[in-house]
N, C-alpha and C. Protein backbone atom coordinates (compact mmCIF):
# COMPACT_ATOMS: atom_id res chain seq x y z
N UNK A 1 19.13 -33.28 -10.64
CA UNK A 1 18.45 -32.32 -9.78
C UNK A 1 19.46 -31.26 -9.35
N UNK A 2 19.03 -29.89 -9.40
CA UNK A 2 19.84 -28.99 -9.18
C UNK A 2 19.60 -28.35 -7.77
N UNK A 3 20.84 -27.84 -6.91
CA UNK A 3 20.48 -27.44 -6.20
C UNK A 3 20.87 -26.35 -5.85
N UNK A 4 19.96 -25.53 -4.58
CA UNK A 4 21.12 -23.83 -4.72
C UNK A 4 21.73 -23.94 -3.08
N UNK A 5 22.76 -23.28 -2.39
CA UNK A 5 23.40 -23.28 -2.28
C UNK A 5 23.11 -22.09 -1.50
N UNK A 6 23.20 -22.52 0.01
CA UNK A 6 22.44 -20.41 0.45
C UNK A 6 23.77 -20.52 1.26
N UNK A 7 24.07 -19.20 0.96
CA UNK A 7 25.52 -18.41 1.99
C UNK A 7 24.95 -17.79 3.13
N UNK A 8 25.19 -18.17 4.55
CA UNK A 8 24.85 -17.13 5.63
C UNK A 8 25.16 -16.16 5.46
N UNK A 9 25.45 -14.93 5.77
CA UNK A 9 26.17 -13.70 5.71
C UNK A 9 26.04 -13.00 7.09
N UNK A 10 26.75 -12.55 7.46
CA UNK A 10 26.74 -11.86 8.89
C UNK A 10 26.78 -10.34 8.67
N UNK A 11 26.27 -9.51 9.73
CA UNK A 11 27.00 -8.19 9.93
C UNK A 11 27.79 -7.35 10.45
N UNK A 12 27.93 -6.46 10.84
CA UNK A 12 29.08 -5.82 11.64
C UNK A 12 28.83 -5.90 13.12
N UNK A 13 27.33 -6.09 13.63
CA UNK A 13 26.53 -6.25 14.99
C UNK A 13 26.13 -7.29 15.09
N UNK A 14 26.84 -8.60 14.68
CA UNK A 14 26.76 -10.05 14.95
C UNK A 14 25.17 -10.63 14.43
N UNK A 15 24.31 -10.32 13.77
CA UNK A 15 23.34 -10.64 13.45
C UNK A 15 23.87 -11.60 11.83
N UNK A 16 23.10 -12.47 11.77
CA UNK A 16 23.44 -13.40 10.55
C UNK A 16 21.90 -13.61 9.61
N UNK A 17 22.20 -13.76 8.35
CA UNK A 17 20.47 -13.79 7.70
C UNK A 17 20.78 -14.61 6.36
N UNK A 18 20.23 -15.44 6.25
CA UNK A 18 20.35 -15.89 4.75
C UNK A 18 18.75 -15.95 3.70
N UNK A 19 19.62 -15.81 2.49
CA UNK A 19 17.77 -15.63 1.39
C UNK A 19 17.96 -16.60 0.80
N UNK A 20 16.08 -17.10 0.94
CA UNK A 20 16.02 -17.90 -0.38
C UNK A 20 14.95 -16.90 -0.91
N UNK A 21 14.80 -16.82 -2.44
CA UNK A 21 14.24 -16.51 -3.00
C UNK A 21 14.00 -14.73 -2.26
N UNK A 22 12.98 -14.43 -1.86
CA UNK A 22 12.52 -12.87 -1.00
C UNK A 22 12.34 -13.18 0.10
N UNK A 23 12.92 -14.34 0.72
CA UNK A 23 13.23 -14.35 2.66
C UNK A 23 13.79 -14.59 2.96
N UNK A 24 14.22 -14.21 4.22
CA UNK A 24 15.68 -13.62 4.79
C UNK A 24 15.19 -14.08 5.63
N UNK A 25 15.63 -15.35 6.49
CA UNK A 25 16.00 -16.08 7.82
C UNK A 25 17.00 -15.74 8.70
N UNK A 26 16.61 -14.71 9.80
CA UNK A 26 17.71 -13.89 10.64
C UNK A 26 18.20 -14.29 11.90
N UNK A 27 19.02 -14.38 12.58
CA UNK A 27 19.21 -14.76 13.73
C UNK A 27 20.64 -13.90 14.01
N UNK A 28 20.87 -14.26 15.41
CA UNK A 28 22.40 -13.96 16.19
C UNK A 28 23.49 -14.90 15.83
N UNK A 29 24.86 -14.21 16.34
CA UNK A 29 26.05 -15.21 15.67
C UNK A 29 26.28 -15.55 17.28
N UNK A 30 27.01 -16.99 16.80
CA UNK A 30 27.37 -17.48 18.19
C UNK A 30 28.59 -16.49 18.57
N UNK A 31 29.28 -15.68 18.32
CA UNK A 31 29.86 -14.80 19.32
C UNK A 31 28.61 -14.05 19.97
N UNK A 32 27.90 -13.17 19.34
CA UNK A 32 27.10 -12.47 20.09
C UNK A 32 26.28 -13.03 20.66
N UNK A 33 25.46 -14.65 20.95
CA UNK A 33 24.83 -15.22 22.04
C UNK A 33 26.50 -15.69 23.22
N UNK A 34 27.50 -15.69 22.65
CA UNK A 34 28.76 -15.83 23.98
C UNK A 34 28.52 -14.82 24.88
N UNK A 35 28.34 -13.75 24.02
CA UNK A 35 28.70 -12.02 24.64
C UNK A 35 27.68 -11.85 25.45
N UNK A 36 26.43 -12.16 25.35
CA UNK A 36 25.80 -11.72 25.94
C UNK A 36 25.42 -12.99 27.36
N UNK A 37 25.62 -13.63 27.21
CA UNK A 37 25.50 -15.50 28.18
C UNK A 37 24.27 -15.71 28.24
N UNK A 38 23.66 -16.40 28.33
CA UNK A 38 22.39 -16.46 28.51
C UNK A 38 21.15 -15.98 27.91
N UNK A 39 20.57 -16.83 27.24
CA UNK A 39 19.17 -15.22 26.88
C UNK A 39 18.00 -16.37 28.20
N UNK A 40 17.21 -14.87 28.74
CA UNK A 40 16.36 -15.84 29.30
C UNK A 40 14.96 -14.91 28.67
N UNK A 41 14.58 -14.21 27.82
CA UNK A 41 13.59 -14.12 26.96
C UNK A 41 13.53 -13.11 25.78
N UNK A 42 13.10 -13.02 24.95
CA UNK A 42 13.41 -12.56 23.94
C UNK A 42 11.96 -11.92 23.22
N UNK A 43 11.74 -11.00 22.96
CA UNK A 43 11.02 -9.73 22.93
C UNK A 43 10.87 -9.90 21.13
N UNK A 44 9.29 -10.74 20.77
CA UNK A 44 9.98 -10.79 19.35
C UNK A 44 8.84 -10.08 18.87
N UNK A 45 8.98 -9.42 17.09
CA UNK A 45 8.21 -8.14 16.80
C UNK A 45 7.23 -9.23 16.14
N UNK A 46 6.37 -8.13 15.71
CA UNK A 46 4.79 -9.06 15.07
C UNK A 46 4.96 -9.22 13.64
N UNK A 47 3.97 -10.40 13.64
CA UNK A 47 4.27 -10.68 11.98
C UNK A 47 3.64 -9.71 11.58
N UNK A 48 3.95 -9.68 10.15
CA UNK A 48 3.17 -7.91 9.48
C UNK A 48 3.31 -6.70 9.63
N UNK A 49 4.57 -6.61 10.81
CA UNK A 49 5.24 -5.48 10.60
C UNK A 49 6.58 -5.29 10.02
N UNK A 50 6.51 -3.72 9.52
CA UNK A 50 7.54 -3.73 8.27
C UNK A 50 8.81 -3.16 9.23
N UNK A 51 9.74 -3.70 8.56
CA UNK A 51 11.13 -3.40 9.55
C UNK A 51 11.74 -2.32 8.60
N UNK A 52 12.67 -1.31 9.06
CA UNK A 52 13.44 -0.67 7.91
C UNK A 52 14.70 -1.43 8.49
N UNK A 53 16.14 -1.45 7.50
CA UNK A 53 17.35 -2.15 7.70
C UNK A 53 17.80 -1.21 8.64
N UNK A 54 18.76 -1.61 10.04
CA UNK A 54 19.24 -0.85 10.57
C UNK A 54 18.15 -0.46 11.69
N UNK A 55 17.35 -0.84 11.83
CA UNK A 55 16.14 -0.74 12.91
C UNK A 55 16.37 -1.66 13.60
N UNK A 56 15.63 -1.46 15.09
CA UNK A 56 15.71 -2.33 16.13
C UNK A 56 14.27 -3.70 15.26
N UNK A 57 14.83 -4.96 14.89
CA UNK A 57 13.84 -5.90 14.89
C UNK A 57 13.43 -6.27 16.23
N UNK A 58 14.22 -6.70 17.10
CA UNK A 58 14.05 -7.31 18.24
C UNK A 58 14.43 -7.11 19.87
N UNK A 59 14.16 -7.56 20.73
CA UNK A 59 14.94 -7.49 21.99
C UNK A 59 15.21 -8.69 22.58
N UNK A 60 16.66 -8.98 22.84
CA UNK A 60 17.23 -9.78 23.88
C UNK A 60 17.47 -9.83 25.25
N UNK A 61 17.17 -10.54 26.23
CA UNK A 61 17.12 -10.20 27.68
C UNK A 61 18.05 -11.37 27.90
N UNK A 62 19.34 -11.00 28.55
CA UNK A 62 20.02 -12.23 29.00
C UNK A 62 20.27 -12.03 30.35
N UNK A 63 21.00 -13.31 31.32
CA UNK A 63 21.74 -13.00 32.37
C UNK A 63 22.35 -11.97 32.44
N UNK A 64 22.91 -10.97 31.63
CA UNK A 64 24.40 -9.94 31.62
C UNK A 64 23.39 -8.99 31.37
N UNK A 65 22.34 -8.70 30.41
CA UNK A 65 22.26 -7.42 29.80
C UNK A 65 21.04 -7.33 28.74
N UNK A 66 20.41 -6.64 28.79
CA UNK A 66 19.34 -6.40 27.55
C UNK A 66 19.96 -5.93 26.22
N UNK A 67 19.95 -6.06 25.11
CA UNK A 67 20.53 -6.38 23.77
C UNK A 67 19.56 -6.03 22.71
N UNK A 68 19.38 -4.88 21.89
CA UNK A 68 19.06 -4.48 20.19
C UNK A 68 19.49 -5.21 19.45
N UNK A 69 18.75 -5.96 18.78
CA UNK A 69 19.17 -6.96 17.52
C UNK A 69 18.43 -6.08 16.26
N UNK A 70 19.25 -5.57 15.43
CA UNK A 70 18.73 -5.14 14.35
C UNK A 70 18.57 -5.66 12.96
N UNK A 71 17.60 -5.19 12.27
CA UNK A 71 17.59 -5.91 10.91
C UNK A 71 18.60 -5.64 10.38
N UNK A 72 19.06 -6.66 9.46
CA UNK A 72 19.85 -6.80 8.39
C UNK A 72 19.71 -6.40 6.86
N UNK A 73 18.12 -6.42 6.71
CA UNK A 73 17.79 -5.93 5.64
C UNK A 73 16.10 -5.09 6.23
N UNK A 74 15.79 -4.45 5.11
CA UNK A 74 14.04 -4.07 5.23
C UNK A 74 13.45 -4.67 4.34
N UNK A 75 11.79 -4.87 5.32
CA UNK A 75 11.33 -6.27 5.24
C UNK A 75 9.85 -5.88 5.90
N UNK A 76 9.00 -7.01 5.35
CA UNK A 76 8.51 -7.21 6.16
C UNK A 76 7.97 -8.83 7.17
N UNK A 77 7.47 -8.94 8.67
CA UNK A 77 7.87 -9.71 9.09
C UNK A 77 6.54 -11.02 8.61
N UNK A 78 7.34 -12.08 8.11
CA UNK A 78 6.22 -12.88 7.39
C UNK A 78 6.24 -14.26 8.97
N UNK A 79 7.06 -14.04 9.35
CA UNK A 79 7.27 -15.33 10.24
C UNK A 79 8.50 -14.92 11.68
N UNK A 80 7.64 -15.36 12.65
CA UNK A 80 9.07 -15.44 13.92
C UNK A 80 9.25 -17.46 14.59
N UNK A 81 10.11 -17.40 15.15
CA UNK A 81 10.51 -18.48 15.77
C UNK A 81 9.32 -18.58 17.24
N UNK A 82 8.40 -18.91 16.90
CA UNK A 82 7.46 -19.02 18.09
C UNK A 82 7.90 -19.92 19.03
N UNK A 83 8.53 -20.86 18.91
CA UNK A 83 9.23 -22.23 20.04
C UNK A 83 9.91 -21.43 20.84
N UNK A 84 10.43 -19.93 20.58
CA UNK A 84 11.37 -19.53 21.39
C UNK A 84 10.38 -19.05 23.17
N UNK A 85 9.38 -18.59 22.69
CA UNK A 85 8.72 -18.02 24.03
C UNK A 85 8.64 -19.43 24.99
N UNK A 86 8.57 -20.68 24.76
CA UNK A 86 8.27 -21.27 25.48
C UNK A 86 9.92 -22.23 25.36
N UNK A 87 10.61 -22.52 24.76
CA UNK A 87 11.85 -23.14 24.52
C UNK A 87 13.33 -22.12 24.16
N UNK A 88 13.46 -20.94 25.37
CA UNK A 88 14.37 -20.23 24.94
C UNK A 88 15.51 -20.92 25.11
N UNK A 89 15.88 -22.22 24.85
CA UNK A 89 16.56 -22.78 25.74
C UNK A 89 17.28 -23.14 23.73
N UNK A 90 16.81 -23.41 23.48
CA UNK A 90 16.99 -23.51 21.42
C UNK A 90 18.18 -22.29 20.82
N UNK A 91 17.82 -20.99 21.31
CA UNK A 91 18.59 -19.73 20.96
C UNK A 91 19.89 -20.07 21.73
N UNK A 92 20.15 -20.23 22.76
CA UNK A 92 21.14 -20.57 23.44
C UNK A 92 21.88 -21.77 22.97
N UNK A 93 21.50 -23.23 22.87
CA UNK A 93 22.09 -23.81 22.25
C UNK A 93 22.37 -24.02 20.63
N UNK A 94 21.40 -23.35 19.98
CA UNK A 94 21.68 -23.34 18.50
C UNK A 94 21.58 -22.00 17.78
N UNK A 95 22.39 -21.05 18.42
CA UNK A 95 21.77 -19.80 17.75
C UNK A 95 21.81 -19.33 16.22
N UNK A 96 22.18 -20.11 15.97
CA UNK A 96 22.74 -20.23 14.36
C UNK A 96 22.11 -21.22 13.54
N UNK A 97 21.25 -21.73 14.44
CA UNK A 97 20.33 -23.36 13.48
C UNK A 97 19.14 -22.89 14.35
N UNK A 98 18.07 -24.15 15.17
CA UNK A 98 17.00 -23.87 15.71
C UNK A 98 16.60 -22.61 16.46
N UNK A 99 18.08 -21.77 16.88
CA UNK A 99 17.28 -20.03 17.10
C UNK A 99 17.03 -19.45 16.69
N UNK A 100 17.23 -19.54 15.27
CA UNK A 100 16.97 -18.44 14.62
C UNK A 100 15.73 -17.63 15.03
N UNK A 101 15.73 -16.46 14.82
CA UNK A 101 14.55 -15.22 15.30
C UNK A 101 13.48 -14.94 14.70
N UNK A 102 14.01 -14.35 13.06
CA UNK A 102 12.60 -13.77 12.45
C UNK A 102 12.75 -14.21 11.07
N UNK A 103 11.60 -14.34 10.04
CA UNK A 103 12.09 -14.41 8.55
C UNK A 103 11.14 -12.79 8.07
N UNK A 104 11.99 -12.02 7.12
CA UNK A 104 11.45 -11.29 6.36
C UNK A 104 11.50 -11.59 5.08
N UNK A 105 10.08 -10.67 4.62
CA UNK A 105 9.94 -10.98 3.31
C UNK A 105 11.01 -9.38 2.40
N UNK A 106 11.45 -9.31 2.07
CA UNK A 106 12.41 -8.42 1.37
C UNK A 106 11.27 -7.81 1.07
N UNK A 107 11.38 -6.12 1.42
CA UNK A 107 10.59 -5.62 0.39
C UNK A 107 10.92 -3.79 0.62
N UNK A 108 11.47 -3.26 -0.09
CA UNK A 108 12.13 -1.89 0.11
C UNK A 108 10.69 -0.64 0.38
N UNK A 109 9.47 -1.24 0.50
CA UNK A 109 8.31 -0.17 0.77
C UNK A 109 8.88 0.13 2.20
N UNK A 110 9.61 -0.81 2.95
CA UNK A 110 9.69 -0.63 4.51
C UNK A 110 11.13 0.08 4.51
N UNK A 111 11.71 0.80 3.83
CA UNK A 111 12.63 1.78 4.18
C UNK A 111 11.62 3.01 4.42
């Protein structure tokens, strides 16, 4: 049995996303949930809308500061982390595993 092998990849604005196949599973890096301390809710976009890369996907509200999380790629949004509205407590402790934010489906119509 073969298996593949997904690389996280990060960006220059602490956002992290990995693909399988045409989706991209996005979230924050644990420096940037440090930086900001706390999220106490998180502002997430609708499925079925198309993101361009470099666009605001999301909003972060923490103890310190409100926070632009932008896409990593353009997309559109096939899936968000719904546990988060009621369990923001997940982003904070796993922002890199169970926080993750949004999945897009890759698709360059949304540039």
């Amino acid at each position: 049995m073969q298996t593949t092998k997904i690389d996280k990849q990060y960006t220059e604005t602490h956002e992290w996303f990995f693909l399988q196949g045409k989706i991209a599973t996005i979230g924050i890096s644990i420096k940037a949930k440090n930086e900001l301390g706390e999220v106490v809710y998180v502002e997430l976009p609708k499925v079925g809308s198309c993101i361009k890369k470099g666009g605001v996907l999301l909003v972060l509200e923490s103890t310190k500061a409100a926070a632009d999380i932008y896409a990593p790629l353009s997309g559109k949004v096939v899936a968000i982390n719904e546990s988060l509205q009621e369990h923001i407590e997940k982003l904070n402790l796993s922002p890199e595993g169970e926080g993750w934010l949004v999945q897009l489906e890759i698709d360059d119509r949304c540039e």
